[in-house]
Protein backbone atom coordinates (compact mmCIF):
# COMPACT_ATOMS: atom_id res chain seq x y z
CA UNK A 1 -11.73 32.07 148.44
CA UNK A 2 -12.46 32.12 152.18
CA UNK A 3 -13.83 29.27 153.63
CA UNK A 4 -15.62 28.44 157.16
CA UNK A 5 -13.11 28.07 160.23
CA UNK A 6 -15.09 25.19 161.48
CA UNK A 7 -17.57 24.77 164.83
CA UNK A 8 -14.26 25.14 167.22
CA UNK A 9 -13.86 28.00 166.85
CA UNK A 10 -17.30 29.40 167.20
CA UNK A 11 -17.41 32.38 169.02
CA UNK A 12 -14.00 33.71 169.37
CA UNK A 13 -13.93 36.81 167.47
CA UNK A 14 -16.67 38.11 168.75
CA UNK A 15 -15.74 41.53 169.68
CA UNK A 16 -15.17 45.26 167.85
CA UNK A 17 -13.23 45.92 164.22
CA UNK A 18 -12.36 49.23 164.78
CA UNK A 19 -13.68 50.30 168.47
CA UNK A 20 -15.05 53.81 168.37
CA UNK A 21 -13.74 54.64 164.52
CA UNK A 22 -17.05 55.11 162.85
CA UNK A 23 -19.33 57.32 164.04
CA UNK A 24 -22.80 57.44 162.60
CA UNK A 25 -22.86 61.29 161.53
CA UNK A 26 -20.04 60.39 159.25
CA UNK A 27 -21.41 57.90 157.51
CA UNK A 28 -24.96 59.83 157.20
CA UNK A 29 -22.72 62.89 155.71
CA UNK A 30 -21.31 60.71 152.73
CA UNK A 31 -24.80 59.19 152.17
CA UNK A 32 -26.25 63.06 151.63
CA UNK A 33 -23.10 63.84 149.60
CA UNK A 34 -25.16 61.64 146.69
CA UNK A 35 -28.21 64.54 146.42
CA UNK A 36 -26.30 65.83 143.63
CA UNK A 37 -25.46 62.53 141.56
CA UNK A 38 -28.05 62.03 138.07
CA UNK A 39 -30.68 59.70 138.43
CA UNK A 40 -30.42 57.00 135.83
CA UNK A 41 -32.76 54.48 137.02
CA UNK A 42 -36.02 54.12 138.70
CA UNK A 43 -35.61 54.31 142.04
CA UNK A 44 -36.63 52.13 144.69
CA UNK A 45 -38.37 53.04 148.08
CA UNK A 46 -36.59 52.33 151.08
CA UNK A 47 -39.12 50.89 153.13
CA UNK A 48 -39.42 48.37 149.83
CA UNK A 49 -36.20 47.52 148.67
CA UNK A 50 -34.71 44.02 149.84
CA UNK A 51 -30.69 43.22 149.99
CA UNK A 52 -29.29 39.93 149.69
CA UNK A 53 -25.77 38.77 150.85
CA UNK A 54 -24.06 35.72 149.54
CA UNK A 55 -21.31 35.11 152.14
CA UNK A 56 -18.53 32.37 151.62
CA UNK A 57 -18.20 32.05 155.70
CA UNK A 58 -20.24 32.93 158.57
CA UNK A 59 -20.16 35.61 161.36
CA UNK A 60 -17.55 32.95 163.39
CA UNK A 61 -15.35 33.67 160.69
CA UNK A 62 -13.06 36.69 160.47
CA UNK A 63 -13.34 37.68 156.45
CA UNK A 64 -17.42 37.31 156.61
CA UNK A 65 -17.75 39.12 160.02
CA UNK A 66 -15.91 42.24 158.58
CA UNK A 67 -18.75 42.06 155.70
CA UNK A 68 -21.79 41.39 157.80
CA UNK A 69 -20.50 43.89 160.68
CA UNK A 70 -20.76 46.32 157.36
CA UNK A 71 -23.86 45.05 156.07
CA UNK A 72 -25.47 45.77 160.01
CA UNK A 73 -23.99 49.56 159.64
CA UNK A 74 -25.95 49.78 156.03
CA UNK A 75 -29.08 49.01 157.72
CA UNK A 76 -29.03 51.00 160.40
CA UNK A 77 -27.68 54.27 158.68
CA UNK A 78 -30.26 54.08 155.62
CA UNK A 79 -32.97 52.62 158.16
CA UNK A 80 -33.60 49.27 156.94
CA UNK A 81 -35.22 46.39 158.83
CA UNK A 82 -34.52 42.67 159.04
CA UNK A 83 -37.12 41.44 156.52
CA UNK A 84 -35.38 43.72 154.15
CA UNK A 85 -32.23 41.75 153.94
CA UNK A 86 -31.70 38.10 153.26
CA UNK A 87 -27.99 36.19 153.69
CA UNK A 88 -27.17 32.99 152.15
CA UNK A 89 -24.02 31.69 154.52
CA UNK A 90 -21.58 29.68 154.14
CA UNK A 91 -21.99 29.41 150.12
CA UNK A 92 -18.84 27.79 148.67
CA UNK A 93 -17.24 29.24 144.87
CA UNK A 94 -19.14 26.81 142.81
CA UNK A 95 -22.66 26.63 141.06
CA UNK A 96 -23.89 27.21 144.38
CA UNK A 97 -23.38 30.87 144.42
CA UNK A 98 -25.77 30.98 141.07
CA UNK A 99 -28.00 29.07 142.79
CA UNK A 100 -27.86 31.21 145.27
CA UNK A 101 -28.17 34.47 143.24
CA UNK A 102 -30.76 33.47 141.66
CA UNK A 103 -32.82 32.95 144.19
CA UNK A 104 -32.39 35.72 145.74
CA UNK A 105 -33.13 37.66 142.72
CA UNK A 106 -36.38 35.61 142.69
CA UNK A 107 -36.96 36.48 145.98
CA UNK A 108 -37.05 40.29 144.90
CA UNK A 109 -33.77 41.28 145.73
CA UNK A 110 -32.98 44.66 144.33
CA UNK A 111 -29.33 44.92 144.96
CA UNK A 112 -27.43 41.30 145.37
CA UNK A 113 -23.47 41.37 147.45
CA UNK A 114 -21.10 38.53 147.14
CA UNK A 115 -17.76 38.45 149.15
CA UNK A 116 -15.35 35.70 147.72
CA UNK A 117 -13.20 35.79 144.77
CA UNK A 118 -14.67 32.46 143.27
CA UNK A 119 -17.88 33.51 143.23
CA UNK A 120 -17.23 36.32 140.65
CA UNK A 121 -18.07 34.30 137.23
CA UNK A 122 -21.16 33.41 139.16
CA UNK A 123 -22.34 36.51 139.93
CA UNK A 124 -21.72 37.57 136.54
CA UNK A 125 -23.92 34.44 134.95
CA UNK A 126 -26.62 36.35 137.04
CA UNK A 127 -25.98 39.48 136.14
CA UNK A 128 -26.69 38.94 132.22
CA UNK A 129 -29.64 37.24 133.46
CA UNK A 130 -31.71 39.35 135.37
CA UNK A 131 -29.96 43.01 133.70
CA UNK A 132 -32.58 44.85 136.51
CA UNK A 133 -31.11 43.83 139.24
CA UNK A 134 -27.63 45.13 140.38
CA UNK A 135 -24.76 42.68 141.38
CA UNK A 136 -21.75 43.56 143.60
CA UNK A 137 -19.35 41.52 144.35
CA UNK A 138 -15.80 42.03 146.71
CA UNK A 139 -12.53 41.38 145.78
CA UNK A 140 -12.67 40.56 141.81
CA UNK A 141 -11.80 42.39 138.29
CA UNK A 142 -14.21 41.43 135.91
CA UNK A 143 -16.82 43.97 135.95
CA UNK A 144 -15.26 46.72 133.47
CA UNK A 145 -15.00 43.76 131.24
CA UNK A 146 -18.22 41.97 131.00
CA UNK A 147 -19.69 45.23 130.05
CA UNK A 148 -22.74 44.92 132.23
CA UNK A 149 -24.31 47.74 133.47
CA UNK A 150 -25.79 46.16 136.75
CA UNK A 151 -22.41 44.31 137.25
CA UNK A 152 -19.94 46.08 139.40
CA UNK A 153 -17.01 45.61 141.90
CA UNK A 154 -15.86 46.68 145.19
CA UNK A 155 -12.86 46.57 147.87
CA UNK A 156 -10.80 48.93 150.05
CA UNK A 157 -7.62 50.34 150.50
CA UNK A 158 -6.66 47.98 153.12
CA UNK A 159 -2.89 48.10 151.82
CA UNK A 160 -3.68 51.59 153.88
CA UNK A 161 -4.52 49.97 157.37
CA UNK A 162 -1.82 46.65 156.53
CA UNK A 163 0.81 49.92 156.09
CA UNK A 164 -0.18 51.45 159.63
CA UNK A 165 -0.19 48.31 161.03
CA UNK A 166 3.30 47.87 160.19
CA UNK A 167 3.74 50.87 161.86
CA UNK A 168 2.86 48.93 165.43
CA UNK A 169 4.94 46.16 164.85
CA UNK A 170 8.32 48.10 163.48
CA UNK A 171 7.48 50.07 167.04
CA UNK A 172 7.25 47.02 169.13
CA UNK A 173 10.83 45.57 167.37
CA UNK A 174 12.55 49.05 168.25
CA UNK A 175 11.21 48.19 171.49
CA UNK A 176 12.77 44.69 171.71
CA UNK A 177 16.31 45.99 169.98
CA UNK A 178 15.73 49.00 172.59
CA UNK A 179 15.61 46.69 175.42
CA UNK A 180 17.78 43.51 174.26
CA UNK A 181 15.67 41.42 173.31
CA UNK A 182 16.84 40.98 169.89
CA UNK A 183 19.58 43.36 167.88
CA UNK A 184 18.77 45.19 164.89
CA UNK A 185 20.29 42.12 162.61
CA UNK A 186 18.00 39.50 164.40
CA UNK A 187 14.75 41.72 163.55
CA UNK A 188 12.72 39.49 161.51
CA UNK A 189 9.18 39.45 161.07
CA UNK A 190 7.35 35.80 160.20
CA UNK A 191 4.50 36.42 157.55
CA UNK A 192 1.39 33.61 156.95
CA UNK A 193 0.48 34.03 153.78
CA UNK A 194 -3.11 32.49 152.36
CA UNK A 195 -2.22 32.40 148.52
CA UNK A 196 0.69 34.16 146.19
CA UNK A 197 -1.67 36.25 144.96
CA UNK A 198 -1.57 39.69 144.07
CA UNK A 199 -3.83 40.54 146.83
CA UNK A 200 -1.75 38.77 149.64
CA UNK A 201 1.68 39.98 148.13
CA UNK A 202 0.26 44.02 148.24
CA UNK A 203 -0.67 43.05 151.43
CA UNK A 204 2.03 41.88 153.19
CA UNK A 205 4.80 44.46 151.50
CA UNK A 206 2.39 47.43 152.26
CA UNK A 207 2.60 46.31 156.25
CA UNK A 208 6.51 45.55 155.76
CA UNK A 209 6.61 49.33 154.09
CA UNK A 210 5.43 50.31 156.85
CA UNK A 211 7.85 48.13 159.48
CA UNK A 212 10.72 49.25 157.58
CA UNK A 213 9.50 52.95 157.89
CA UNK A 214 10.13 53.22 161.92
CA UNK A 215 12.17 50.12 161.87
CA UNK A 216 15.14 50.06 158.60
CA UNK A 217 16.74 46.84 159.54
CA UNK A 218 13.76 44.81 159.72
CA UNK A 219 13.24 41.77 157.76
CA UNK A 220 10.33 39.70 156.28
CA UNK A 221 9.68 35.79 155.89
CA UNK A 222 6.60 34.57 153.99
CA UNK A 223 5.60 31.10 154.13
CA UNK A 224 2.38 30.07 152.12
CA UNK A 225 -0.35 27.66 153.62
CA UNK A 226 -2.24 27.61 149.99
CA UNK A 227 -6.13 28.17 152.06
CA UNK A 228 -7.78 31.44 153.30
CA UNK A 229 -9.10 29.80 156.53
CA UNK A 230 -7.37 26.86 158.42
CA UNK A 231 -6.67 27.22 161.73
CA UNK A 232 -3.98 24.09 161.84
CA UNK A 233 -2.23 24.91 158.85
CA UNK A 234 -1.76 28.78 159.65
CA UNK A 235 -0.82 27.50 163.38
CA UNK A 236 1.59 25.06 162.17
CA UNK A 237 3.05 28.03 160.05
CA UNK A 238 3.38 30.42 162.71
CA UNK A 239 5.44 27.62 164.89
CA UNK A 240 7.27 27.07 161.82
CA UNK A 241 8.76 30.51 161.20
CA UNK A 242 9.12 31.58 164.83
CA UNK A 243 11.33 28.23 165.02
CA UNK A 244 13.51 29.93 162.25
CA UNK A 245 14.11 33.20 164.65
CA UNK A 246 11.18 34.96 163.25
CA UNK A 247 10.09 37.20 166.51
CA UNK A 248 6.72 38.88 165.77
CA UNK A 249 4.50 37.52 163.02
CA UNK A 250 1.87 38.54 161.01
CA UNK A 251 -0.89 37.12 158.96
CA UNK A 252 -2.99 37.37 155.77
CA UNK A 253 -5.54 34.72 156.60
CA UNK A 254 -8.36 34.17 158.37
CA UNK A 255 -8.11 32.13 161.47
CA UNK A 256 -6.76 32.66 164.87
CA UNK A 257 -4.35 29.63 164.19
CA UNK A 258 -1.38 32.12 163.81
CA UNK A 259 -1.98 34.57 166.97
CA UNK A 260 -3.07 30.85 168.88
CA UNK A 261 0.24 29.92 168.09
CA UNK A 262 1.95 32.98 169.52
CA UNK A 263 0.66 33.46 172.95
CA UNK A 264 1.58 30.20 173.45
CA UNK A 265 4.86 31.29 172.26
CA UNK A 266 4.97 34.76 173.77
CA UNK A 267 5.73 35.95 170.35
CA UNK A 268 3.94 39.78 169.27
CA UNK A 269 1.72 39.44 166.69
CA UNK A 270 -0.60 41.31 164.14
CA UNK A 271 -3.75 39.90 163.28
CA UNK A 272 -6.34 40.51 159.82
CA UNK A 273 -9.93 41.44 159.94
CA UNK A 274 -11.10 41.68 163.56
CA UNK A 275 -8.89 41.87 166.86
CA UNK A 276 -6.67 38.92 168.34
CA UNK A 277 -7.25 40.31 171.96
CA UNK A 278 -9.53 37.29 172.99
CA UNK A 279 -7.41 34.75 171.94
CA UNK A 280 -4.08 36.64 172.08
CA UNK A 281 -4.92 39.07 175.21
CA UNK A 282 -0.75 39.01 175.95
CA UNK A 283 0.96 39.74 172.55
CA UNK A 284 -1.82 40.43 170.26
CA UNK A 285 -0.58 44.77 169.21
CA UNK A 286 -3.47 44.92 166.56
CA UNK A 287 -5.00 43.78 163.50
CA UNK A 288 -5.43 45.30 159.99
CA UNK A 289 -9.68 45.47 158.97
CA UNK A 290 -11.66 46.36 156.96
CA UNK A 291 -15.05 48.73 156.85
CA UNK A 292 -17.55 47.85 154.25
CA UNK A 293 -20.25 49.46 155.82
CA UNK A 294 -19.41 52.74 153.75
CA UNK A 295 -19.56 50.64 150.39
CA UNK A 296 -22.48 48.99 151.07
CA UNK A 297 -24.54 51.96 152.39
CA UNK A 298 -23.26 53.40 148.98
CA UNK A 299 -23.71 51.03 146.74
CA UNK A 300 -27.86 50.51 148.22
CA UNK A 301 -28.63 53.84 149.11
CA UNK A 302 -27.74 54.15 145.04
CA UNK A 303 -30.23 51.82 144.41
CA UNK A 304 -32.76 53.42 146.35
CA UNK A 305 -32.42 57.00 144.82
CA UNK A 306 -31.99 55.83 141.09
CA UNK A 307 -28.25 56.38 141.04
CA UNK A 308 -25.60 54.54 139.13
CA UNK A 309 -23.28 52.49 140.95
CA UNK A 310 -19.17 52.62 140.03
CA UNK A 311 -17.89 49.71 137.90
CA UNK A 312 -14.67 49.77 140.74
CA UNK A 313 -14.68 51.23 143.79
CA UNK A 314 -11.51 51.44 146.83
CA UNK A 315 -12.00 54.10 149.49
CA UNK A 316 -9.35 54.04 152.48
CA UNK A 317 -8.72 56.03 155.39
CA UNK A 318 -10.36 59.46 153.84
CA UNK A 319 -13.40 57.76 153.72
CA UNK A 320 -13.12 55.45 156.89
CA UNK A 321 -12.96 51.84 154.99
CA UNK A 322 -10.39 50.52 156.57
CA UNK A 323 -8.70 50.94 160.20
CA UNK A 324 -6.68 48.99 162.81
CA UNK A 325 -8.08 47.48 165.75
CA UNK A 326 -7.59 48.52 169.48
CA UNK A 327 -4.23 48.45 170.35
CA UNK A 328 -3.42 45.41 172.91
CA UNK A 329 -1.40 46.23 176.19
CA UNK A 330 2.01 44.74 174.89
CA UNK A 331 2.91 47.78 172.60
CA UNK A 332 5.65 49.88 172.68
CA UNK A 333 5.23 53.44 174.36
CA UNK A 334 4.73 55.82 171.30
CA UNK A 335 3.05 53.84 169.48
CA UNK A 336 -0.52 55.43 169.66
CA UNK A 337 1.10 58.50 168.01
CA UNK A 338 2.76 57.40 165.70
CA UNK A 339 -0.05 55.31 164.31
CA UNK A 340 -1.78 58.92 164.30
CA UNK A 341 0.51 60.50 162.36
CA UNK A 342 0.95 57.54 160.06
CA UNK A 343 -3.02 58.09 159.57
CA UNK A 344 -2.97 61.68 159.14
CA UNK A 345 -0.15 61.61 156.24
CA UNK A 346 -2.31 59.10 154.14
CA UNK A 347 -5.49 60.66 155.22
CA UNK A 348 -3.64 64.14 153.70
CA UNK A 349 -1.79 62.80 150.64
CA UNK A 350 1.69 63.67 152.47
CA UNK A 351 2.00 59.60 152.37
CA UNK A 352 1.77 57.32 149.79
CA UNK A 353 2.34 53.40 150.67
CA UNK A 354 3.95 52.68 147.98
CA UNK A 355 6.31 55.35 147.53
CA UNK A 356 8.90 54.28 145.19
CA UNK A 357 11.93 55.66 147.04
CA UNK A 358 11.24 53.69 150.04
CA UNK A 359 12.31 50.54 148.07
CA UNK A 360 13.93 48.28 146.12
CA UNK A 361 13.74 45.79 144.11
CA UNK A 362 16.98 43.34 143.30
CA UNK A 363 19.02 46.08 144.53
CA UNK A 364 17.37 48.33 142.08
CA UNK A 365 14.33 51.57 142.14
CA UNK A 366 11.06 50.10 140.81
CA UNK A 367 11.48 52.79 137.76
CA UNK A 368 14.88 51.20 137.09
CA UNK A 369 13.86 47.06 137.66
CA UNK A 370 10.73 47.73 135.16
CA UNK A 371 13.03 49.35 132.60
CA UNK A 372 14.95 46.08 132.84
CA UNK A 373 12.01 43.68 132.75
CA UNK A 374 9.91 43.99 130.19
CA UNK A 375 7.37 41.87 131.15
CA UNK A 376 6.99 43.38 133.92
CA UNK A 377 6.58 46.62 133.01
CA UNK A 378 4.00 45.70 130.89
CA UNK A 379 1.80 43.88 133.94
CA UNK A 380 2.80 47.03 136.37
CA UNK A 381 4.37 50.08 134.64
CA UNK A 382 1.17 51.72 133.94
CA UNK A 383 0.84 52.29 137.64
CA UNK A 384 3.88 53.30 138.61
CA UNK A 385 3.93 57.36 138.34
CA UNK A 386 4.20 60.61 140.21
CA UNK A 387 7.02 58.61 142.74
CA UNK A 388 4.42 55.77 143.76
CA UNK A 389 2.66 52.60 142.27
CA UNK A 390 -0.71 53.55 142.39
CA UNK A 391 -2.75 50.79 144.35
CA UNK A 392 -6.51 49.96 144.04
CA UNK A 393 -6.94 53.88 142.07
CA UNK A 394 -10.04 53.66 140.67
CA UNK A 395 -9.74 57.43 139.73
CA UNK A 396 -6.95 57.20 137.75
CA UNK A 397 -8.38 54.52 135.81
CA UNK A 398 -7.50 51.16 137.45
CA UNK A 399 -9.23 48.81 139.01
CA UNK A 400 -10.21 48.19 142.53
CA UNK A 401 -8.38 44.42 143.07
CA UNK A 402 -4.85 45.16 144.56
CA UNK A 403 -2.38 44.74 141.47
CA UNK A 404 1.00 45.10 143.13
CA UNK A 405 2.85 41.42 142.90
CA UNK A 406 6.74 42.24 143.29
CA UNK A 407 8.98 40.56 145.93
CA UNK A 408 10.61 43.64 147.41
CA UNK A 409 13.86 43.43 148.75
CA UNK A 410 14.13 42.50 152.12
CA UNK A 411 11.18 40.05 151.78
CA UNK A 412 11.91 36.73 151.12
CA UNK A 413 9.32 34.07 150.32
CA UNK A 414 9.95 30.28 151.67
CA UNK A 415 9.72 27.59 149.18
């Protein structure tokens, strides 16, 4: 799915995810946490194993940073060194990833990562070929399915982090109703959407859920640019909505076109994957990432001890996957605390994102619309239970993909 930003913009986001958020005794603790799992395969020595990474982008691109940034914490917490781990960049979703899976397995990779949604049918032409190696691969559905053992995938609860992030901007729109700026009716929030898929769509209502939860009268556009990664088009998008009285914007994409397109604009803005600070330094608040490094020192420290690795797997704040980034200079006062209390009532349970009484849906409860619509109750009804839709659970039996694909009321999606 995500594809390279291009040479220009080499460079840029070349700072912190989540300064200061992951400290190394934490992720040492959940490694010794496996002493007690059953060893089911033969396992591997850790000065011997090697780990290969097919990436769709490169480290100058936001979605592939994230994963290598994780990849570096694996190393380092289970002691690996560089001649351990080989990376095939910038591999597109097409025969190339086999290509590229293959030779890695032929290379003597043990464990084998992948990172885009197109490569998943790939990785899973590998998988039934070389049934000794284990295959991982971010962001697909297939696994439980194909009914290979050495198949398996992964993602995080970043609807978590997307929800908290909301939390920043529906504090920085009090702010501007607070001060003038805009009134309570002119509150709208400009959204640059990648695809209308069910990841983007569970992405961008969990951070309105969480807008709407400081500020109620807040409002969402989402415009579609149909590409995870181009700068121009998400740029043009960003002018486009705060030219229709959108004033702060958000993204699910992977470029800096969007927050580029603000500071030139003085418009706030909330970025994905890394921080916007560098490019964005006067109305950048944060950004929404993701962790993998607790997945992936998981997932080959499994390897290494002879342990089975989950089919699914979606860890959140509890098990510090996802975060926000540093919070820029142009946020409203209060806004560090209430991002820690949004973070302590999902860490506890006391929160669930998508808490069903926080919403509606054509004027009616989730409960209520699904009663009405079949079809959709048989795509989503299974999830919905206990007052929530149950994102990304793999422990009650669902997968780890987001799932959650309803237009919410109070989003509308541009044509």
């Amino acid at each position: 799915m995500r594809k390279l930003w291009g040479a220009v913009l080499a460079g840029c986001l070349a700072m912190s995810m989540c300064s200061g958020v992951f400290a190394e005794e934490e992720t040492t603790e959940a490694v010794s946490e496996a002493e007690d799992r059953e060893v089911v395969y033969t396992p591997v020595d850790a000065a011997d194993i090697k780990v290969g990474f097919i990436f769709v982008g490169d480290e100058n691109e936001g979605y592939t940073e994230a994963h290598w940034n994780g990849a570096q914490e694996m190393m380092e917490s289970l002691g690996l060194s560089d001649d351990q781990v080989i990376v095939k960049w910038n591999v597109p979703e097409d025969e190339s990833c086999y290509d590229a899976a293959v030779d890695l397995a032929d290379q003597g990779c043990n464990i084998i990562f992948a990172n885009s949604f197109g490569h998943e049918d790939y990785m899973i032409q590998a998988a039934e070929e070389y049934p000794d190696i284990q295959f991982c691969h971010a962001t697909g559905y297939q696994a439980a399915s194909s009914g290979l053992d050495n198949m398996h995938n992964y993602f995080d609860n970043i609807y978590e982090s997307r929800y908290v992030a909301g939390v920043v901007a529906g504090m920085k729109l009090n702010e501007m109703i607070s001060d003038g700026t805009i009134t309570e009716d002119t509150a709208k929030i400009g959204y640059v959407g990648a695809y209308p898929y069910a990841e983007v769509i569970s992405g961008f209502t969990s951070f309105f859920l969480g807008v709407r939860s400081v500020c109620p009268s807040a409002t969402m556009e989402v415009r579609y640019d149909n590409s995870w990664a181009s700068f121009d088009l998400e740029k043009e998008l960003a002018e486009a909505l705060i030219a229709d009285d959108c004033v702060l914007i958000s993204q699910h994409a992977d470029t800096t076109g969007a927050p580029t397109a603000c500071e030139a604009a003085g418009v706030p803005v909330v970025g994905y994957n890394v921080s916007m600070l560098e490019v964005a330094p006067d109305v950048a608040l944060t950004s929404a990432s993701n962790n993998w490094g607790p997945y992936y020192t998981y997932a080959v420290d499994s390897v290494i001890h002879g342990y089975a690795i989950d089919t699914d797997w979606s860890k959140g704040y509890n098990d510090d996957a996802v975060c926000i980034t540093e919070l820029g200079s142009s946020v409203a006062e209060g806004t560090a605390d209430a991002v820690a209390k949004a973070e302590d009532e999902i860490r506890s349970g006391k929160l669930h994102v998508f808490d069903t009484s926080t919403f509606t849906v054509g004027g009616q409860s989730l409960e209520d619309y699904l009663k009405d619509n079949s079809d959709a109750n048989d795509q989503f009804g299974k999830y919905v239970f206990d007052g929530y839709f149950h994102e990304s659970d793999v422990a009650a039996g669902f997968g780890s993909a987001p799932a959650f694909a309803i237009i919410i009321d109070g989003i509308t999606v541009a044509e």
